[in-house]
N, C-alpha and C. Protein backbone atom coordinates (compact mmCIF):
# COMPACT_ATOMS: atom_id res chain seq x y z
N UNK A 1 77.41 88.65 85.59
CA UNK A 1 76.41 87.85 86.24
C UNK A 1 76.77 87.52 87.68
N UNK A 2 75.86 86.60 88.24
CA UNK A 2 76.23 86.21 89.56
C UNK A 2 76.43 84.82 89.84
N UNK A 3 77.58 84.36 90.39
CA UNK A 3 78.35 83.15 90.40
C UNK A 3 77.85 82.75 91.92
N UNK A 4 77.45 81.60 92.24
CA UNK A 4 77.22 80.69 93.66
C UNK A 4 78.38 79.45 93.66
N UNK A 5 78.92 79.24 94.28
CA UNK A 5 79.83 77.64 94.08
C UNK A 5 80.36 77.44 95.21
N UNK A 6 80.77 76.56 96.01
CA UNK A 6 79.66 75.20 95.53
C UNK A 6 78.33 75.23 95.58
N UNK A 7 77.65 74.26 94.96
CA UNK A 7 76.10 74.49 95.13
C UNK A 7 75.71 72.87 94.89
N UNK A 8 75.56 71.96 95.15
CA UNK A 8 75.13 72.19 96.81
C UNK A 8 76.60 72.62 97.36
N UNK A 9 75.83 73.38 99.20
CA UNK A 9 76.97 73.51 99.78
C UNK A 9 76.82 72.85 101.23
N UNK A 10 78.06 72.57 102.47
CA UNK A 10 77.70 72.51 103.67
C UNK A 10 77.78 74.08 104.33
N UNK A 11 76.97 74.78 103.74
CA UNK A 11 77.27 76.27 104.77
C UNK A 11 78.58 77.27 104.10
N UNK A 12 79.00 76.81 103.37
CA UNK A 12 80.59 77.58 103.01
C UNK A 12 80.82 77.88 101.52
N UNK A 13 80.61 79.21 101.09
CA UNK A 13 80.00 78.78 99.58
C UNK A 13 80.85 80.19 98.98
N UNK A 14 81.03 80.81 98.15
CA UNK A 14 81.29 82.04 97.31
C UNK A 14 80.45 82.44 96.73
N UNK A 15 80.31 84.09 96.56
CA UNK A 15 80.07 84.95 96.07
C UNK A 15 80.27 85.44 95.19
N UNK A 16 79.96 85.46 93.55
CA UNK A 16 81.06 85.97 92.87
C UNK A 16 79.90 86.95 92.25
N UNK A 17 80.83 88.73 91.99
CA UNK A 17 79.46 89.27 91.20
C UNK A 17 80.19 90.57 91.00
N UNK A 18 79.59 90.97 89.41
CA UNK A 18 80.85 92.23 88.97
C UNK A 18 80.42 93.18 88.70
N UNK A 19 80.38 94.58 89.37
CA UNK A 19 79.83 95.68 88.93
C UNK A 19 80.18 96.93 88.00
N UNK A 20 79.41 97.27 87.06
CA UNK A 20 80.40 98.10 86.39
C UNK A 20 80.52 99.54 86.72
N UNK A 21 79.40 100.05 87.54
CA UNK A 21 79.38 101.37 87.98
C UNK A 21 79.42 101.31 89.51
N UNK A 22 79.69 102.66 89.82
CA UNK A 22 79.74 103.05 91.35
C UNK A 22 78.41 102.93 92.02
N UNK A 23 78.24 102.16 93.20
CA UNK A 23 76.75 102.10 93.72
C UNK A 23 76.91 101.17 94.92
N UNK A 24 75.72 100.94 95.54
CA UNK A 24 75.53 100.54 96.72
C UNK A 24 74.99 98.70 96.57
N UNK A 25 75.49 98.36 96.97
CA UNK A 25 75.30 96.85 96.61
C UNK A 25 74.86 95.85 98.15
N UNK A 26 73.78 95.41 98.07
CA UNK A 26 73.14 94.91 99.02
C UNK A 26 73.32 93.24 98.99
N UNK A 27 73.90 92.30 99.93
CA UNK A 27 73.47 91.15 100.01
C UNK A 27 72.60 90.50 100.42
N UNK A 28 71.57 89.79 100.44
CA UNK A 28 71.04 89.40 101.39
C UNK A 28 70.45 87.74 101.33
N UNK A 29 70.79 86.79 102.22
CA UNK A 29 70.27 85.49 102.35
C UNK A 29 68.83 85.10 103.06
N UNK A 30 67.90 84.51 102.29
CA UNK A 30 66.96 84.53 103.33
C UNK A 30 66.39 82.81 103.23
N UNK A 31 65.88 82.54 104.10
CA UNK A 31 65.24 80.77 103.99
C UNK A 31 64.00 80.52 103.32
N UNK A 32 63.17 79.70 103.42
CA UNK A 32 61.97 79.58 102.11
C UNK A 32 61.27 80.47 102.96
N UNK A 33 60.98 80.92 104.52
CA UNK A 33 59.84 81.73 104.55
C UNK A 33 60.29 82.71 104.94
N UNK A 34 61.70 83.47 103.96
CA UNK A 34 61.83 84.57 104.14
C UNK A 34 62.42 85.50 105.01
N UNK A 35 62.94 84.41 106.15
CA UNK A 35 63.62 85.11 107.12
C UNK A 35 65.64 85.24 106.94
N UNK A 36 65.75 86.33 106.94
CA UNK A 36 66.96 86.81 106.64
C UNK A 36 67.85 85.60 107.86
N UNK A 37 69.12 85.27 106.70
CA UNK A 37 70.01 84.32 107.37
C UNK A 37 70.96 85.03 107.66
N UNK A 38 71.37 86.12 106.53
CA UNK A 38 72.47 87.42 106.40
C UNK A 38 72.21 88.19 105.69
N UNK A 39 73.12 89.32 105.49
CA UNK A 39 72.60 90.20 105.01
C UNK A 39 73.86 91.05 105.16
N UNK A 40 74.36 91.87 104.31
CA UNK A 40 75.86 93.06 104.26
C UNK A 40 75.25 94.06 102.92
N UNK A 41 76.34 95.43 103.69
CA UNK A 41 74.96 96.16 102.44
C UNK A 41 77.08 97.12 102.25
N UNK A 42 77.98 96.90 101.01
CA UNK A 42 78.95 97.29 100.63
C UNK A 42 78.56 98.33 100.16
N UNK A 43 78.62 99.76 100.76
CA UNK A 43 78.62 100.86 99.93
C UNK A 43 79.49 101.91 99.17
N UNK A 44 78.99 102.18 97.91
CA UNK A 44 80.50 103.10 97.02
C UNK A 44 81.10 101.81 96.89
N UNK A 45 80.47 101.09 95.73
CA UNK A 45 81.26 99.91 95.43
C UNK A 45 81.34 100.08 93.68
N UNK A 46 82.61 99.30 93.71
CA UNK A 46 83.03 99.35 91.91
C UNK A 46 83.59 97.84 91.82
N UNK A 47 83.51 97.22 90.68
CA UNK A 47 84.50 96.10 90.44
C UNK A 47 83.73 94.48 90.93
N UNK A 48 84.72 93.86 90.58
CA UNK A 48 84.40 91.97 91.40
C UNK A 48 84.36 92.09 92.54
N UNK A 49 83.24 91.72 92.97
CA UNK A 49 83.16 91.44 94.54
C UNK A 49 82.90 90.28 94.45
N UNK A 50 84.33 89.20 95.37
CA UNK A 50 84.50 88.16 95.65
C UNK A 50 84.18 87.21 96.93
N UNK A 51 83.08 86.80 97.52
CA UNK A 51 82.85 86.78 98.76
C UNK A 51 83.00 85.03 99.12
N UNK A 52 83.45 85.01 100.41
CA UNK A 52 83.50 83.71 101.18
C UNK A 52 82.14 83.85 102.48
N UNK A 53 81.42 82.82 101.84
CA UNK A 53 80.36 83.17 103.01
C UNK A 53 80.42 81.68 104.01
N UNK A 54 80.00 81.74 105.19
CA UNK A 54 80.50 80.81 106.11
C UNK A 54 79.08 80.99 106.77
N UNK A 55 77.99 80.02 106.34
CA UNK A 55 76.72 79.74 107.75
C UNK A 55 77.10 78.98 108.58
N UNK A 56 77.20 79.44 110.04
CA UNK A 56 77.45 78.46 110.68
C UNK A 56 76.43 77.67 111.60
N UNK A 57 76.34 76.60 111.90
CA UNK A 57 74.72 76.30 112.25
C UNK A 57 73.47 75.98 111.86
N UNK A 58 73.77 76.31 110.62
CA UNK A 58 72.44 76.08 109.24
C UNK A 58 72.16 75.18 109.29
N UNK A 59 70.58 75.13 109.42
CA UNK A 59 70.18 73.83 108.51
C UNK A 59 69.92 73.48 107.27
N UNK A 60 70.09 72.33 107.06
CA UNK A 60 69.68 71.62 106.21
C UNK A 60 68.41 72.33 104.95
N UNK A 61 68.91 72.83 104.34
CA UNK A 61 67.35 73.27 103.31
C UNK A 61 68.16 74.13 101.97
N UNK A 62 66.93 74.81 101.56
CA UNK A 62 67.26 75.25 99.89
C UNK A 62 67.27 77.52 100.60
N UNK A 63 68.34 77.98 100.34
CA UNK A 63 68.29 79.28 100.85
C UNK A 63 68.30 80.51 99.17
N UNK A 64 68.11 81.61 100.01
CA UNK A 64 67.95 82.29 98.64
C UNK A 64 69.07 83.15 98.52
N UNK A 65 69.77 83.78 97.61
CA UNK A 65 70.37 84.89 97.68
C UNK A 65 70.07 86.06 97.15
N UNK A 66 69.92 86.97 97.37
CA UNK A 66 69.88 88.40 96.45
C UNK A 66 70.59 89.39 96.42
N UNK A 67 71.21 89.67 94.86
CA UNK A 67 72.17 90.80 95.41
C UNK A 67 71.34 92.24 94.44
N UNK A 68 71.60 93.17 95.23
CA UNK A 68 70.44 94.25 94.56
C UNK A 68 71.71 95.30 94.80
N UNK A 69 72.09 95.75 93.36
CA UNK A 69 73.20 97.00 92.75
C UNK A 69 72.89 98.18 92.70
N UNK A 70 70.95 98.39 92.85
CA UNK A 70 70.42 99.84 92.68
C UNK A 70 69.76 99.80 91.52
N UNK A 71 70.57 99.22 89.91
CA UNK A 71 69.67 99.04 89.08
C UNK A 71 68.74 97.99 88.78
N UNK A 72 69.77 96.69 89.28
CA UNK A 72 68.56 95.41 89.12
C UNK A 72 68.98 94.77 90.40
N UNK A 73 68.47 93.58 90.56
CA UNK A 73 68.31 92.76 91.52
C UNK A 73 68.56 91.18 90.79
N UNK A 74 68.92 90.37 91.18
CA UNK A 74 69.18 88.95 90.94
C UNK A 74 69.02 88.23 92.06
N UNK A 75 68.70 86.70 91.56
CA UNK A 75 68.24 85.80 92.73
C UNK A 75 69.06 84.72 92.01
N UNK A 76 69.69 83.74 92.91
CA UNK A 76 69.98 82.87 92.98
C UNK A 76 69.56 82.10 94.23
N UNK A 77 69.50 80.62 94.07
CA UNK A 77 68.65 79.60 94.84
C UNK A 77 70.51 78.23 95.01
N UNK A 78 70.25 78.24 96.51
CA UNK A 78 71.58 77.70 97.34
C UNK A 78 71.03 76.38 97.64
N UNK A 79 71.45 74.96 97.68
CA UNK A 79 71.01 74.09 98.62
C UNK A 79 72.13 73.58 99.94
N UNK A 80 71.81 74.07 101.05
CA UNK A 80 72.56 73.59 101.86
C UNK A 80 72.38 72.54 102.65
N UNK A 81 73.12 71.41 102.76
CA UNK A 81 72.85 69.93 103.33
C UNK A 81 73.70 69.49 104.90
């Protein structure tokens, strides 16, 4: 599955997410109307991918995450204060 923590966060949060096959794995953060905050696209990936993510500047609000492996896609929902 896919792990967020802390949640809430101030901007500084982890990534946690485990793949079992070889593939292209896309991150991407976006705000409620959708506009990309970040975004990293790890390709030829296998295993735990452990990430430290650092917004710097953010405001205040509820952000999205998505990580898309090729076969599915998952969303998780961030609140940053």
């Amino acid at each position: 599955g896919l792990e967020v923590f802390p949640n809430p966060s101030d901007g500084n949060f982890n990534i946690v997410y485990n793949i079992n096959q070889l593939t292209n794995l896309s991150i991407t953060i976006t705000n409620l109307v959708g506009e990309k905050v970040f975004q990293n696209i790890y390709n030829d990936y296998i295993g735990e991918i452990n990430l430290n993510i650092a917004l710097k500047d953010i405001r205040s609000s509820v952000y999205f995450i998505m990580i898309n492996d090729g076969d599915s896609a998952k969303t998780r929902k961030i609140v940053i204060k």
